[in-house]
Structures are given as structure tokens and as C-alpha cells.
N, C-alpha and C. Protein backbone atom coordinates (compact mmCIF):
# COMPACT_ATOMS: atom_id res chain seq x y z
N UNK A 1 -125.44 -28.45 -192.75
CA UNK A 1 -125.99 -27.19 -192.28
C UNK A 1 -127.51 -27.29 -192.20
N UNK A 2 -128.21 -26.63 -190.84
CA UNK A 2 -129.40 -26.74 -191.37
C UNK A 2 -130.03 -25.14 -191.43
N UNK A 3 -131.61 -25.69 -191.44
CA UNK A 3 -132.22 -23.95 -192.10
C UNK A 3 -131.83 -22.97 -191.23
N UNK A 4 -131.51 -23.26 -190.05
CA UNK A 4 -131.11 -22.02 -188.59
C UNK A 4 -129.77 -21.38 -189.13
N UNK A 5 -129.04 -22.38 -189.67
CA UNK A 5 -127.88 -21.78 -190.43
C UNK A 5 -127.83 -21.38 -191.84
N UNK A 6 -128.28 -21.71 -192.63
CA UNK A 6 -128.77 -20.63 -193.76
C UNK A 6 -129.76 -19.13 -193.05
N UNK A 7 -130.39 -19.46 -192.26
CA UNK A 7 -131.12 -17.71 -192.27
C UNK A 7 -130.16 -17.09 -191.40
N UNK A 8 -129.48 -17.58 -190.54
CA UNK A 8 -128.53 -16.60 -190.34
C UNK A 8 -127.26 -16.30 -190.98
N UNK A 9 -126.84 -16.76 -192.08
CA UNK A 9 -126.34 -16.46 -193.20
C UNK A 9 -126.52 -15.55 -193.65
N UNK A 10 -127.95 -15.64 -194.41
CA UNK A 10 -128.48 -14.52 -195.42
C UNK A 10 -128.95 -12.90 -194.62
N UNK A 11 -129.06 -13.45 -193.12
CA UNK A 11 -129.05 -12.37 -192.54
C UNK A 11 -128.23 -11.68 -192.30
N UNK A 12 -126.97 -12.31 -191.98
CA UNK A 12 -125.70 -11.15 -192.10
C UNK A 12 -125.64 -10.75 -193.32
N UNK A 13 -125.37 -11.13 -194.35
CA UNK A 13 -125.27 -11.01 -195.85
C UNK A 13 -126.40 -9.33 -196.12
N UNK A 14 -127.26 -9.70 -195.54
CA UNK A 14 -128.51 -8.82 -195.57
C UNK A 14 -128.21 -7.51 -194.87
N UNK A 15 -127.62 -7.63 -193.68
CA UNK A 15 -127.47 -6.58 -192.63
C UNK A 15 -126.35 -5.66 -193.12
N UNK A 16 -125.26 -6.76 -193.39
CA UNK A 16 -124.07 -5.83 -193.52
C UNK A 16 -124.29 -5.26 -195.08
N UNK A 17 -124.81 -6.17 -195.99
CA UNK A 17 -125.32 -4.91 -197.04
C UNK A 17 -125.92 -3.66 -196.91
N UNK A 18 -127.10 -3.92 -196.09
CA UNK A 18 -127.82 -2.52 -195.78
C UNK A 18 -127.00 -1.31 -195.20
N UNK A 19 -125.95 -1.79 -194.22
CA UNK A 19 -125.03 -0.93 -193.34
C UNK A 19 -124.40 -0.69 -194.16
N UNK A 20 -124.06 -1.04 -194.99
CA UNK A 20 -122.57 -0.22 -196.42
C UNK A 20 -123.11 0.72 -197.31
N UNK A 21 -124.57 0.11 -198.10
CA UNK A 21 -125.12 1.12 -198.74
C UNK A 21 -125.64 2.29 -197.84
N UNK A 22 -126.16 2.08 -196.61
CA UNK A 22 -126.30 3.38 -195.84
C UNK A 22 -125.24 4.25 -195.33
N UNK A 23 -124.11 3.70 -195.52
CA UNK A 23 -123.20 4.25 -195.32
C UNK A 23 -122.76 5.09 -196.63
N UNK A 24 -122.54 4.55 -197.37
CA UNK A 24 -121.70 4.71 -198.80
C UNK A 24 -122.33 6.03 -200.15
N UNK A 25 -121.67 6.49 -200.65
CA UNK A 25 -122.14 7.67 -201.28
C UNK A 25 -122.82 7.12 -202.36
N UNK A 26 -123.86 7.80 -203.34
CA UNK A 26 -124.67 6.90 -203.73
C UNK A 26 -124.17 6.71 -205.17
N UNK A 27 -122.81 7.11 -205.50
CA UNK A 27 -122.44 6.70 -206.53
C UNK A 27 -122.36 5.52 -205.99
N UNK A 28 -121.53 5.02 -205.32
CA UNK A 28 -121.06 3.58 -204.85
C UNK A 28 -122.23 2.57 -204.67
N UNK A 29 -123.18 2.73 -204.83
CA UNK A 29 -123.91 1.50 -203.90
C UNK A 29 -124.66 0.94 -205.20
N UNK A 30 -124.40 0.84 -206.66
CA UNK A 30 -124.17 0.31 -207.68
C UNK A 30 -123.30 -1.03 -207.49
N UNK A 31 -121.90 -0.31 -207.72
CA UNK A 31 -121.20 -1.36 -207.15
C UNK A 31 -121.34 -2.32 -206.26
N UNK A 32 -121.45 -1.73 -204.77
CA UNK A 32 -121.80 -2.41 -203.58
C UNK A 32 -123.08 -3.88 -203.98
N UNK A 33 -124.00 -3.57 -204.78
CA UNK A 33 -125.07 -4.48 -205.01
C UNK A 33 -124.46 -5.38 -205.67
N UNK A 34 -123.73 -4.86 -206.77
CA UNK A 34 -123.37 -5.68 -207.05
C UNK A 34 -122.23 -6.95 -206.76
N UNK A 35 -121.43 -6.31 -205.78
CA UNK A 35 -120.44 -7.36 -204.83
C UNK A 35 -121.24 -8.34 -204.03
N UNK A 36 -122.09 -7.74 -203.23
CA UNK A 36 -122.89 -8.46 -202.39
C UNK A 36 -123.89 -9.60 -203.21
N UNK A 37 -124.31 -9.39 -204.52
CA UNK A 37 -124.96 -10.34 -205.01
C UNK A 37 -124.02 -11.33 -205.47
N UNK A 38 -123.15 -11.12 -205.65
CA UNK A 38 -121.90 -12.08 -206.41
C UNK A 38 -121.31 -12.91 -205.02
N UNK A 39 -121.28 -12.43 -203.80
CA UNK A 39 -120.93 -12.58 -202.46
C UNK A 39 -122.27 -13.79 -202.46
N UNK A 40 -123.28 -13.30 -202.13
CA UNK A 40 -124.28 -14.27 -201.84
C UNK A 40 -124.96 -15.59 -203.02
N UNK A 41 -124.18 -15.23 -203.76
CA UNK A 41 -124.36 -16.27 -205.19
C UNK A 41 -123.20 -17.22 -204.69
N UNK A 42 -122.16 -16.59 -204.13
CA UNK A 42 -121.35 -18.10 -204.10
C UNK A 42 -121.67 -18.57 -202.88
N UNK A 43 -121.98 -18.12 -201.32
CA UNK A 43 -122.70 -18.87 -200.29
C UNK A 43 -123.80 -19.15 -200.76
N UNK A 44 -124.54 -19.13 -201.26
CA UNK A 44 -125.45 -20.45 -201.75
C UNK A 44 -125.14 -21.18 -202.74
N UNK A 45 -124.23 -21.50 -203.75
CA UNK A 45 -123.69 -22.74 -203.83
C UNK A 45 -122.60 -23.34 -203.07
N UNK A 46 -122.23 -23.06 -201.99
CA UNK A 46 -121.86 -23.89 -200.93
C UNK A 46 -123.28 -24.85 -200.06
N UNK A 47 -124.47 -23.55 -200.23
CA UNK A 47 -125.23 -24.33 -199.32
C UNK A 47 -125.59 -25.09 -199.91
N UNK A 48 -125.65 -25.17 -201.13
CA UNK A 48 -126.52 -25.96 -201.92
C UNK A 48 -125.77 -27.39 -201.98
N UNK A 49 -124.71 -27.17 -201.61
CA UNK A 49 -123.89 -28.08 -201.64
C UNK A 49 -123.75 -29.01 -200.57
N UNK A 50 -124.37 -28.65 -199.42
CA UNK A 50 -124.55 -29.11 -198.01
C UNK A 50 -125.62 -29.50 -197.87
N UNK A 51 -126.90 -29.35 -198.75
CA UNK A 51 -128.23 -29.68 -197.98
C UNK A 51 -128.86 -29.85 -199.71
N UNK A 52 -128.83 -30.67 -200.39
CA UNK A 52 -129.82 -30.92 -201.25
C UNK A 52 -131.03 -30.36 -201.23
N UNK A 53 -131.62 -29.82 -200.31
CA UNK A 53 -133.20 -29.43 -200.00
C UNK A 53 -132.75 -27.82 -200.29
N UNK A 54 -131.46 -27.21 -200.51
CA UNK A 54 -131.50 -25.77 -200.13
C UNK A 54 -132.09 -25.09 -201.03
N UNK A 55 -132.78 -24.11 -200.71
CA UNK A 55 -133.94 -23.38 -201.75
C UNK A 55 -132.85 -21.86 -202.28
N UNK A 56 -132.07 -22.10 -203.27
CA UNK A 56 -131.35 -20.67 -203.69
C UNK A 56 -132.30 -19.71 -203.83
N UNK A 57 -133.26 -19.28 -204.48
CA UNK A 57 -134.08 -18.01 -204.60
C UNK A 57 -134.43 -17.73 -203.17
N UNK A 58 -134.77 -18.98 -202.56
CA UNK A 58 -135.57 -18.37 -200.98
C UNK A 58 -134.02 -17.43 -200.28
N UNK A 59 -133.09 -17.86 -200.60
CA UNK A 59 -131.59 -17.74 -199.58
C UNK A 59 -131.34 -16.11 -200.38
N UNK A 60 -131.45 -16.14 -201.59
CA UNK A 60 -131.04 -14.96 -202.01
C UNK A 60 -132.03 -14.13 -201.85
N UNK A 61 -133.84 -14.19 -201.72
CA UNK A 61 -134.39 -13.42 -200.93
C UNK A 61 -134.10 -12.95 -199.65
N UNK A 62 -133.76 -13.91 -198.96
CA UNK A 62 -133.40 -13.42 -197.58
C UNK A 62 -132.35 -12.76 -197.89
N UNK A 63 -131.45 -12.86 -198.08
CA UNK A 63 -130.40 -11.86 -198.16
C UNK A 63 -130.28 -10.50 -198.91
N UNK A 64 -131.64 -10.10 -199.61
CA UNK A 64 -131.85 -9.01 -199.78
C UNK A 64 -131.61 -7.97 -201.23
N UNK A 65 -131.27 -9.37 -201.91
CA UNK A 65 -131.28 -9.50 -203.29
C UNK A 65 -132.34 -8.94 -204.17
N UNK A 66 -132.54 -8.20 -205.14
CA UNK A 66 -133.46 -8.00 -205.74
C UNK A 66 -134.59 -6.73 -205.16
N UNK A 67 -134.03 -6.32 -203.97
CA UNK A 67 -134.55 -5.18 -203.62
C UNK A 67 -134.38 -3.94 -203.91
């Protein structure tokens, strides 16, 4: 895989999070963070698994982690 395919990874990861919590009542979007971080914790150890160079904090920034 290369970096064109990790950022568009973390960008869906990113998008369709934002679209659920904007969707979702705000009890829910507790939860929701927390699926999606557990979601994007295991695509990046796949990537990491594909590209020795893959930067996990940069991948889980992009994807919107920690916001």
C-alpha cells in the first residue's frame, strides 16, 4: 500500500465518522467514538503491516481521532 492509500483510508474512516455523529443523538456519539477508534486501531495495524514506514499516530490523526 502506499501513502495515497492510507490517506484515503483515514479519510473515509474520518468522513463517515463525522456523518454518524452528526447524525446520531448525542447520547450515542460516546459510543460511536468509541467504535470508530477501535475501527481505525485495527486498519492501522494492517497498514502497519504493509509498509514498515507507516506512521500510526499520523493515520489515526487523519482519521480524526482525538478530536
Amino acid at each position: 500500500m502506499t501513502r495515497k492509500d492510507f490517506v484515503a483510508l483515514a479519510e473515509a474512516i474520518r468522513d463517515s465518522k463525522n456523518a454518524l455523529i452528526a447524525s446520531a443523538p448525542e447520547g450515542d456519539r460516546p459510543l460511536i467514538l468509541q467504535v470508530f477508534q477501535g475501527m481505525a486501531s485495527d486498519v492501522a495495524k494492517v497498514c502497519a503491516r504493509q509498509n514498515p514506514r507507516f506512521d500510526r499516530g499520523r493515520f489515526l490523526t487523519a482519521c480524526g481521532m482525538g478530536q
